[in-house]
C-alpha atoms as a PDB file:
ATOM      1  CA  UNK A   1     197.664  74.188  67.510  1.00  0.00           C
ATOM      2  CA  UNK A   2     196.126  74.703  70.762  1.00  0.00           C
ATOM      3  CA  UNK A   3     193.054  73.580  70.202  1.00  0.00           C
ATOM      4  CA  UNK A   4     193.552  70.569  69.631  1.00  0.00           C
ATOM      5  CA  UNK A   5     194.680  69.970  73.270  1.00  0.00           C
ATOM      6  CA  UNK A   6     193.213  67.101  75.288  1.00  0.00           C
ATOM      7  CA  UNK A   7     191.311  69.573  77.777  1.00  0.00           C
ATOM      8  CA  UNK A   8     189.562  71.965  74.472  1.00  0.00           C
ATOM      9  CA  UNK A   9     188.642  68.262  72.898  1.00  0.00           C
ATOM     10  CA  UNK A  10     186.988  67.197  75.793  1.00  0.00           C
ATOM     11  CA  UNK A  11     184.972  70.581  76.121  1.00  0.00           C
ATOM     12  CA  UNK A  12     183.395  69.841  72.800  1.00  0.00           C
ATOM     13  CA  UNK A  13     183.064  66.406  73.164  1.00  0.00           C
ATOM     14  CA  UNK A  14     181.049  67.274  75.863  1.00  0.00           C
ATOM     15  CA  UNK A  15     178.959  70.573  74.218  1.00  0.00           C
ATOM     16  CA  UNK A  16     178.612  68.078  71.674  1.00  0.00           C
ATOM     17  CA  UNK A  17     177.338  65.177  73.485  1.00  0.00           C
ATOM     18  CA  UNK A  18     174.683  68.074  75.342  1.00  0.00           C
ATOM     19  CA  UNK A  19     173.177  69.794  72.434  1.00  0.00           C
ATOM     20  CA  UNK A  20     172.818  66.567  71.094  1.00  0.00           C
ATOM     21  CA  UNK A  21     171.142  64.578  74.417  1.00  0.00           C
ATOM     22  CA  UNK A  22     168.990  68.290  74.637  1.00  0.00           C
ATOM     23  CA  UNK A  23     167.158  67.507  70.991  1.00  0.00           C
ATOM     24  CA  UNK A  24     163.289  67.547  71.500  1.00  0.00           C
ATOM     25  CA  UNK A  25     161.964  64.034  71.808  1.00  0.00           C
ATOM     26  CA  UNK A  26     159.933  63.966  68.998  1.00  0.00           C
ATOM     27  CA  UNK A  27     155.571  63.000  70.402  1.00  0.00           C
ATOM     28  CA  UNK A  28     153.972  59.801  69.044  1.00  0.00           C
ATOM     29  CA  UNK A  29     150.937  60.667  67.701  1.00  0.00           C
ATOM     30  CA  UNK A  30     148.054  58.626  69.138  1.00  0.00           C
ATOM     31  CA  UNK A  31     144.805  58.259  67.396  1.00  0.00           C
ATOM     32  CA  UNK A  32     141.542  56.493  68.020  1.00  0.00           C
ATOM     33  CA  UNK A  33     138.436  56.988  65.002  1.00  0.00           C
ATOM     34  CA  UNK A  34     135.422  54.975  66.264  1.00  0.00           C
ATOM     35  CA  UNK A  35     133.113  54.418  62.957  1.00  0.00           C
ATOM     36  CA  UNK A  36     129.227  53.351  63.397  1.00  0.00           C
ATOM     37  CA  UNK A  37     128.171  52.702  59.933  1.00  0.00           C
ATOM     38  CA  UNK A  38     124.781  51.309  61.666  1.00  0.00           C
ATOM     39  CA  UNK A  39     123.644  50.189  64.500  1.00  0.00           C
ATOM     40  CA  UNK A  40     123.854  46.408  65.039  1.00  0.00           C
ATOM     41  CA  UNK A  41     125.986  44.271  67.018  1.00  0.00           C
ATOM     42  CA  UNK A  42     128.441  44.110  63.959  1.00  0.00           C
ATOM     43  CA  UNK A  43     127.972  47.806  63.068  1.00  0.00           C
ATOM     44  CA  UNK A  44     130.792  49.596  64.196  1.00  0.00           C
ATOM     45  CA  UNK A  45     134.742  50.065  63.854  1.00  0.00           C
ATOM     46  CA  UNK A  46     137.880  51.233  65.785  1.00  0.00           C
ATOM     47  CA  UNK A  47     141.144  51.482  63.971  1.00  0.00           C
ATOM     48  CA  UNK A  48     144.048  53.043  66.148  1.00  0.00           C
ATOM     49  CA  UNK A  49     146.920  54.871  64.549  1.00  0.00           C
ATOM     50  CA  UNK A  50     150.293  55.229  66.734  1.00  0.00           C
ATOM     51  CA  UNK A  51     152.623  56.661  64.225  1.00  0.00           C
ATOM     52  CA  UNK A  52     152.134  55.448  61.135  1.00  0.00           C
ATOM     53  CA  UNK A  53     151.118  52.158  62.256  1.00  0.00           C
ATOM     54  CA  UNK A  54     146.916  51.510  61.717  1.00  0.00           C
ATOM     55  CA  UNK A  55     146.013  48.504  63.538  1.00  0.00           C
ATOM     56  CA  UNK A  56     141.775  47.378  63.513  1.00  0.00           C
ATOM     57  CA  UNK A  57     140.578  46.911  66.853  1.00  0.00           C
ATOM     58  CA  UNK A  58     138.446  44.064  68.159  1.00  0.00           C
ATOM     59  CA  UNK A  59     134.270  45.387  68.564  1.00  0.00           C
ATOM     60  CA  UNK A  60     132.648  43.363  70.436  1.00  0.00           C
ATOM     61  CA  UNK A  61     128.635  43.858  71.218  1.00  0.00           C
ATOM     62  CA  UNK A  62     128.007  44.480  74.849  1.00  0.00           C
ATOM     63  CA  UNK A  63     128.452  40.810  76.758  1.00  0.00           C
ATOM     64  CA  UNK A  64     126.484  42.132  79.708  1.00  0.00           C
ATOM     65  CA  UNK A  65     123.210  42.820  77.473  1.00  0.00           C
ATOM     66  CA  UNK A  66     123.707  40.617  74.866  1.00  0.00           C
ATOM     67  CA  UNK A  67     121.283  41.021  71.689  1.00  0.00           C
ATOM     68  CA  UNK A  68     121.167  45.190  72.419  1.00  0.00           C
ATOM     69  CA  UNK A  69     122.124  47.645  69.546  1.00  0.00           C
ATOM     70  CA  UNK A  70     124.121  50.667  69.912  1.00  0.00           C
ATOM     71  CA  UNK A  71     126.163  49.162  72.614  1.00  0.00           C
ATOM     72  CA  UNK A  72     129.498  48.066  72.521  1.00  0.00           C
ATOM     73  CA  UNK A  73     132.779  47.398  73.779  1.00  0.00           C
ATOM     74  CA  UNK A  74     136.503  48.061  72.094  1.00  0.00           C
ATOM     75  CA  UNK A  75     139.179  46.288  73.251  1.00  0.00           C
ATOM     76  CA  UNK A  76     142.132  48.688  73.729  1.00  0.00           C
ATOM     77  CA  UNK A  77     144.895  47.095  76.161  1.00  0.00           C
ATOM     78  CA  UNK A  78     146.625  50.328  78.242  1.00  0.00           C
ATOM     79  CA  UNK A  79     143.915  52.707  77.808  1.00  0.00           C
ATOM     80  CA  UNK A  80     143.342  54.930  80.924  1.00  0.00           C
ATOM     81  CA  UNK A  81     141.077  57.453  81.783  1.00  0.00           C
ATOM     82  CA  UNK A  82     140.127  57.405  85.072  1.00  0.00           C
ATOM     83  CA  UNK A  83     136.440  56.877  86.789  1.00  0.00           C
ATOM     84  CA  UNK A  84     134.718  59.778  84.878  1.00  0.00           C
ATOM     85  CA  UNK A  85     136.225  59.664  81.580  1.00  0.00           C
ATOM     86  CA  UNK A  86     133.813  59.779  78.881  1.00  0.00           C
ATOM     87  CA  UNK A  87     133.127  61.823  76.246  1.00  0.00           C
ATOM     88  CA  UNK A  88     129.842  62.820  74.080  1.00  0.00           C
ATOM     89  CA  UNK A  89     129.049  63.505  70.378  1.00  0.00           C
ATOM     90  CA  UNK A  90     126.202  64.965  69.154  1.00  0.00           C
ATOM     91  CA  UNK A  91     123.700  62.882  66.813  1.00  0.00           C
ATOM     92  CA  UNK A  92     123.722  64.166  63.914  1.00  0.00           C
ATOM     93  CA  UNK A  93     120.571  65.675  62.719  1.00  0.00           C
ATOM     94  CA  UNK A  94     118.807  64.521  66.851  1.00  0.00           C
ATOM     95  CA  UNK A  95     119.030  67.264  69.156  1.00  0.00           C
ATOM     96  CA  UNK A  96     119.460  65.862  72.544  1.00  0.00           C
ATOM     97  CA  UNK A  97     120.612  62.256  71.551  1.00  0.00           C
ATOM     98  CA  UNK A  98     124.376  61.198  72.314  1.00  0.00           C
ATOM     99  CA  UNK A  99     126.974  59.094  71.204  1.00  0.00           C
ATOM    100  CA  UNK A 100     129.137  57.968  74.383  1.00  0.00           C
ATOM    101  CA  UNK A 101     132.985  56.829  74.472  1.00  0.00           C
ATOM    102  CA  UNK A 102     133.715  55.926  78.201  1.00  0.00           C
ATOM    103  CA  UNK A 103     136.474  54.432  80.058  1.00  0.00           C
ATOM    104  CA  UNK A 104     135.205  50.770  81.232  1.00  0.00           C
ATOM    105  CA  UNK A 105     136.182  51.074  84.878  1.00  0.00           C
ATOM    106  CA  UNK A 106     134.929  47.662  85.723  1.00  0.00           C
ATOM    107  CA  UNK A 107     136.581  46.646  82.703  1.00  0.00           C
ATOM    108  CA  UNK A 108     139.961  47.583  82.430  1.00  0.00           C
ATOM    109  CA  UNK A 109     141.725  47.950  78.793  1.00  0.00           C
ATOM    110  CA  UNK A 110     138.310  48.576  77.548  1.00  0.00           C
ATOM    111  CA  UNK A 111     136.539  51.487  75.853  1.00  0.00           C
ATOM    112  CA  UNK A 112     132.719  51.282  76.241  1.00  0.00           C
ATOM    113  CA  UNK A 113     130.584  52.721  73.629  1.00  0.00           C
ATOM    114  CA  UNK A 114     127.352  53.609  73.158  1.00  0.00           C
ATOM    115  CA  UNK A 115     124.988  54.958  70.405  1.00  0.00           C
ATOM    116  CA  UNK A 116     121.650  56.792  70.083  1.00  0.00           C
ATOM    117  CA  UNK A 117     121.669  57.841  74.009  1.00  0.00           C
ATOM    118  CA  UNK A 118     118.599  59.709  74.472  1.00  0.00           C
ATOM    119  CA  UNK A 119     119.801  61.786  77.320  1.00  0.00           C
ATOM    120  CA  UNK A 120     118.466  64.651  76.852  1.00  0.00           C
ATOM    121  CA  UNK A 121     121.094  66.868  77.438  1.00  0.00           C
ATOM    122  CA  UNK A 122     122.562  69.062  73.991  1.00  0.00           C
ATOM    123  CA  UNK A 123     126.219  69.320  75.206  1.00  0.00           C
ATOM    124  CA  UNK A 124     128.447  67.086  73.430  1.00  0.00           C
ATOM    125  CA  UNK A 125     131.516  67.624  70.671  1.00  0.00           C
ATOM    126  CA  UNK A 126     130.695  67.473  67.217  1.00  0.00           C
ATOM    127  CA  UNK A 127     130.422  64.381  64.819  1.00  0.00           C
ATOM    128  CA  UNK A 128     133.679  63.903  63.714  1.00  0.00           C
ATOM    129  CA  UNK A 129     135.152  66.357  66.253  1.00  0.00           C
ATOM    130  CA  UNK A 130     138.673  64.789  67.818  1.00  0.00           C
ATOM    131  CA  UNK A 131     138.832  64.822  71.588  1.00  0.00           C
ATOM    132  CA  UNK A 132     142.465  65.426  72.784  1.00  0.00           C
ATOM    133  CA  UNK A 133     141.845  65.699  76.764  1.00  0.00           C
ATOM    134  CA  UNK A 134     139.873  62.233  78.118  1.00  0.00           C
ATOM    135  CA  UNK A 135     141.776  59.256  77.517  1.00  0.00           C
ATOM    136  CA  UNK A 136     145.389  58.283  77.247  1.00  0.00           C
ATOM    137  CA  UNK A 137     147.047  55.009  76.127  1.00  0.00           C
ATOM    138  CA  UNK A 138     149.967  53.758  77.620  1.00  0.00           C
ATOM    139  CA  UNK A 139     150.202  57.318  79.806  1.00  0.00           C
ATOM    140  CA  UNK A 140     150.349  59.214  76.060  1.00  0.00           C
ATOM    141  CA  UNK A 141     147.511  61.615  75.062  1.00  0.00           C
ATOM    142  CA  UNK A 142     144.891  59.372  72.807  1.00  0.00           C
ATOM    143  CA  UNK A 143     143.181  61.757  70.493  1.00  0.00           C
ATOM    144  CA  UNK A 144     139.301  60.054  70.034  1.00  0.00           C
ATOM    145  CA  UNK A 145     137.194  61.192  67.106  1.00  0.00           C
ATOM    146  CA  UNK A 146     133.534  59.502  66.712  1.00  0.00           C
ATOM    147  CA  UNK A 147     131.981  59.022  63.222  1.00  0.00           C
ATOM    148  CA  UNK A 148     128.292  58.387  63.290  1.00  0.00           C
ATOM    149  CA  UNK A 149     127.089  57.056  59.748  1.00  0.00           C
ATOM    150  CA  UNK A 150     124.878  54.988  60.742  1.00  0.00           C
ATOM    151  CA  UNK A 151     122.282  57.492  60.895  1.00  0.00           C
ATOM    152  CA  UNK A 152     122.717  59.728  58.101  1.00  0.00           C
ATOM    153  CA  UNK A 153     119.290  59.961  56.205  1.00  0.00           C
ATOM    154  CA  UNK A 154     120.021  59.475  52.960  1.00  0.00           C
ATOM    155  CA  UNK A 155     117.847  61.779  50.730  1.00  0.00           C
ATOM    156  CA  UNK A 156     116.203  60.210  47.337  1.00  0.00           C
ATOM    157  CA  UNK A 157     117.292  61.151  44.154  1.00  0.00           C
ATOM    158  CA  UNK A 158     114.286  63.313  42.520  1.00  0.00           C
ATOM    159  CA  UNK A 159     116.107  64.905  39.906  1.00  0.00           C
ATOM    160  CA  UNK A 160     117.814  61.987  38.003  1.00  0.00           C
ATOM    161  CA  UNK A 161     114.602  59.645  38.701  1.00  0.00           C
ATOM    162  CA  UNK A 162     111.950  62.533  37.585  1.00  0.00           C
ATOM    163  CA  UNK A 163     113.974  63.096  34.466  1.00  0.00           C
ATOM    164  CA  UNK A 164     114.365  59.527  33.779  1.00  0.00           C
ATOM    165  CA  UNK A 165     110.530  59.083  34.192  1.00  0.00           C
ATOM    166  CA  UNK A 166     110.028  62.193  31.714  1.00  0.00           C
ATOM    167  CA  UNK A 167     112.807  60.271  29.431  1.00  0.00           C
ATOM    168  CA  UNK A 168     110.609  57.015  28.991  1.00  0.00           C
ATOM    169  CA  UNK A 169     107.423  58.810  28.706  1.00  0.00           C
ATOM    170  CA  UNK A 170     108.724  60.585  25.914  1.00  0.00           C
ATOM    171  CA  UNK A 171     110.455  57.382  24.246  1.00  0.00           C
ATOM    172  CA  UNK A 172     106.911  55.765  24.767  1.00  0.00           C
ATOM    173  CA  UNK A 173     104.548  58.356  23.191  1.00  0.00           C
ATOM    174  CA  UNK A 174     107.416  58.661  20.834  1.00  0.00           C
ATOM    175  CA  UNK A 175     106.934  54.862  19.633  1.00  0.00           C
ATOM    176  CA  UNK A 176     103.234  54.630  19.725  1.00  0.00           C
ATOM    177  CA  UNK A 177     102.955  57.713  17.418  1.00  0.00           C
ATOM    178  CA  UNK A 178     105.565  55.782  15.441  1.00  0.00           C
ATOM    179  CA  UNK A 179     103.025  52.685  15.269  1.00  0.00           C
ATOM    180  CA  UNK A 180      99.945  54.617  14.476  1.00  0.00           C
ATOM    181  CA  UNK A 181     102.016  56.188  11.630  1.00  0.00           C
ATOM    182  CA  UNK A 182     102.727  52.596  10.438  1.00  0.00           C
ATOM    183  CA  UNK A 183      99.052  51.355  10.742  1.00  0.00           C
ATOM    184  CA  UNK A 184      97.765  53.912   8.513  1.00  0.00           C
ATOM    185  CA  UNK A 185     100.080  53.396   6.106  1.00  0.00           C
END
């Protein structure tokens, strides 16, 4: 009956109260997917995910150049970044054209994007590709992916339409035959 003494219960109240208090904290996950399905002032979308929690984001068209496509600005209150943070995504399909996500230093709480940037330069992540080392929101990694389907060439259909064109040319000398059968009759 010794262990249940005062001093051994306080020992493993304590060891308890430790191992418990040492538990890994367990990391919000933080995510930002910036959608241009084109590339007018209405044309693209932000929805952040913190947890399991998916919240749209307001995309506004740049104020300071009012009536310009591909530029843009997503309200994000406690994004951080510092002066340089930006990051590019290649075009898909335009070697040398960008898609920038930068840190709005002159506008604080606001993520500046813009499309179609003819830079020049071929360095740049990926459509689609996550970036998990620019930005942070409220001090917690943000992990930013860019979609760009605005400018996916869409490719015609020459298979179904040429068989549907062979289809009604068939149906057609089909019923003429059928009426020059009926006429000699």
């Amino acid at each position: 009956m010794k262990i249940f003494k005062p001093s051994t219960l306080v020992s493993l109240g304590i060891a308890i109260a430790a191992a418990l208090v040492t538990q890994p904290a367990i990391a919000i996950v933080q995510t930002l997917v910036i959608t241009e399905n084109n590339s007018t002032a209405s044309g693209l979308t932000a929805m952040l995910t913190v947890g399991t929690t998916t919240t749209s984001l307001t995309v506004t068209n740049n104020p300071n150049n009012p009536g310009t496509d591909d530029q843009w600005f997503i309200a994000l209150p406690g994004v951080t970044g510092g002066i340089a943070a930006f990051q590019n995504w290649t075009e898909p399909g335009a070697a040398g054209v960008l898609n920038v996500v930068q840190f709005a230093v002159a506008t604080p709480n606001e993520l500046f994007v813009r499309s179609d940037f003819d830079s020049g330069f071929t360095g740049g992540l990926a459509d689609g590709t996550a970036d998990t080392t620019t930005f942070r929101l409220n001090e917690v990694e943000l992990d930013v992916t860019f979609i760009d389907k605005g400018d996916v060439a869409s490719a015609p259909d020459t298979g179904s339409t040429l068989g549907l064109l062979s289809l009604s040319v068939v149906a057609l000398l089909g019923a003429t035959r059928l009426r020059f059968l009926q006429l000699a009759a």
